[in-house]
Protein backbone atom coordinates (compact mmCIF):
# COMPACT_ATOMS: atom_id res chain seq x y z
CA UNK A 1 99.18 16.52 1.83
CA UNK A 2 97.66 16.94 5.33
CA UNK A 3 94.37 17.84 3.73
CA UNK A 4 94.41 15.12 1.40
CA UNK A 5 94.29 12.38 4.83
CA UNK A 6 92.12 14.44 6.36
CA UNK A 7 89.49 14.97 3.18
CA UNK A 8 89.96 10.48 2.94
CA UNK A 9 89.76 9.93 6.68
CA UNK A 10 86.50 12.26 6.80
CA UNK A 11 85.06 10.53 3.07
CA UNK A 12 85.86 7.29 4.78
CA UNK A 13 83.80 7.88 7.67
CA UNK A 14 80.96 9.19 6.11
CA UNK A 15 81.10 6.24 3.64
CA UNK A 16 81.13 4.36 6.92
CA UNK A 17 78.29 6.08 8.33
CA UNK A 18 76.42 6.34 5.17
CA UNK A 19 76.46 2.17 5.33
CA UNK A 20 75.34 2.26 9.04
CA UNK A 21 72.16 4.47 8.29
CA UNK A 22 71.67 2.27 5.09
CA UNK A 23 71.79 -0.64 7.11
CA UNK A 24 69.33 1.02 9.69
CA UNK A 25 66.49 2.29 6.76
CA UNK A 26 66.99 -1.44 5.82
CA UNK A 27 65.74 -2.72 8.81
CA UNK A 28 63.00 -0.37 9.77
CA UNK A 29 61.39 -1.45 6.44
CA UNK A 30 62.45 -4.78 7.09
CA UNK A 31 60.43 -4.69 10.42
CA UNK A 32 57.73 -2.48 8.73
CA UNK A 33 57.05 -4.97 6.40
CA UNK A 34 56.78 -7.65 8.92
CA UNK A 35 53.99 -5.72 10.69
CA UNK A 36 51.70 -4.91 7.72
CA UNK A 37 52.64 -8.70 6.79
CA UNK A 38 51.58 -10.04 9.93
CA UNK A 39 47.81 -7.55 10.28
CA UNK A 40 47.00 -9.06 6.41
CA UNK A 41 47.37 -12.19 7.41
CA UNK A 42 44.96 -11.49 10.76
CA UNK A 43 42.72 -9.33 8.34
CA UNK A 44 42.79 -12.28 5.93
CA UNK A 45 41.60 -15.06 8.57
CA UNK A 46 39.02 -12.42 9.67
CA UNK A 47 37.69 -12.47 6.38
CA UNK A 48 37.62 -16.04 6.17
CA UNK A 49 36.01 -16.74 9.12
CA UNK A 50 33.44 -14.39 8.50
CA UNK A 51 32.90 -15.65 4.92
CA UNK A 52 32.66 -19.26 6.16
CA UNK A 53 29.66 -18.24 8.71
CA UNK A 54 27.95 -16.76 6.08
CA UNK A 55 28.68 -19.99 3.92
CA UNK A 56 27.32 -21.77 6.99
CA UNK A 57 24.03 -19.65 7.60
CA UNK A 58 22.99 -19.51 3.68
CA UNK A 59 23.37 -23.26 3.39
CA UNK A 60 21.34 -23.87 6.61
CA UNK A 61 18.95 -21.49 5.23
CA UNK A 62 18.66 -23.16 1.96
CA UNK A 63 18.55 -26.74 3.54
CA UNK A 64 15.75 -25.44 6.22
CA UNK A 65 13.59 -23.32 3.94
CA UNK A 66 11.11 -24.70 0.70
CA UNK A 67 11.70 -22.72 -2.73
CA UNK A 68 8.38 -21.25 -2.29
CA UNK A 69 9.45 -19.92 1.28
CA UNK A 70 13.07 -18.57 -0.01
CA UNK A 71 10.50 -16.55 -3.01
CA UNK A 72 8.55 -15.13 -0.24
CA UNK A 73 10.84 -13.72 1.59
CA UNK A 74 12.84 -12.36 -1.51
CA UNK A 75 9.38 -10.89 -2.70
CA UNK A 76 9.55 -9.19 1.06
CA UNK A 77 13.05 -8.17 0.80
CA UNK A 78 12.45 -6.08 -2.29
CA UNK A 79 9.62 -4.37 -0.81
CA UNK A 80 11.67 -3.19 2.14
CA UNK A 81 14.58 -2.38 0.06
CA UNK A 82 13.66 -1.22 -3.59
CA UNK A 83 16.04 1.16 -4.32
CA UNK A 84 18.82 -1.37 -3.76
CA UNK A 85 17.26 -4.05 -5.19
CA UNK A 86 17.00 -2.03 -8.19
CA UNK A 87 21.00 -0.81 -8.16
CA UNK A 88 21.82 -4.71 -7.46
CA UNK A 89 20.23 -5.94 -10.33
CA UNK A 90 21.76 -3.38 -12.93
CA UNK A 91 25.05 -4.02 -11.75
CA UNK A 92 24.05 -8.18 -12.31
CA UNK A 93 23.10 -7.09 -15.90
CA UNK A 94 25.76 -5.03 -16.06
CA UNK A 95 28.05 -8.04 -15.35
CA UNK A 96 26.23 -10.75 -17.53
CA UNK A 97 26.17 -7.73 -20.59
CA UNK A 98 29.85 -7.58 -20.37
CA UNK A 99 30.75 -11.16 -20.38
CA UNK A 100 28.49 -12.74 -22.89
CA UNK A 101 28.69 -9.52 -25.15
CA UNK A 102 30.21 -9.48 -28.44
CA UNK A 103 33.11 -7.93 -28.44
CA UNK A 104 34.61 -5.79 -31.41
């Protein structure tokens, strides 16, 4: 009978114990989450800032610059960078194939 208390006292106090490191593990990921939570949202208004300057500068740039400027310095950008300009423009075709393609 003895061991019967003492096997429920000791189940008991692991239950207990069990429910105190449950409790901990909660928290940690509780707190864990916060963190990652909280450097998103600072990554995400990094972003955001940086894509609004870039708004900014391409709308100055369009506002500032004639069509005929804008093609001459395209024409010069694909000189200096041909190779890229190349990969850009299949992955544009790429895109346009895939939307406006018939699909089966």
């Amino acid at each position: 009978m003895d061991q019967d208390v003492m096997s429920n006292g000791s189940s008991i106090t692991n239950g207990s114990s069990k429910s105190a490191d449950m409790h901990a593990v909660k928290e940690r990921l509780s707190e864990q989450a916060r963190v990652w939570g909280d450097k998103m949202s600072e990554q995400y208004q990094a972003l955001r800032s940086k894509t609004n300057v870039g708004v900014e500068k391409v709308s100055q740039y369009v506002h500032n610059n004639s069509s005929q400027d804008m093609m001459n310095d395209l024409s010069q950008l694909v000189r200096r960078h041909p190779v890229q300009t190349a990969l850009i423009g299949l992955g544009i075709g790429l895109l346009v194939s895939r939307a406006f393609g018939s699909r089966k």
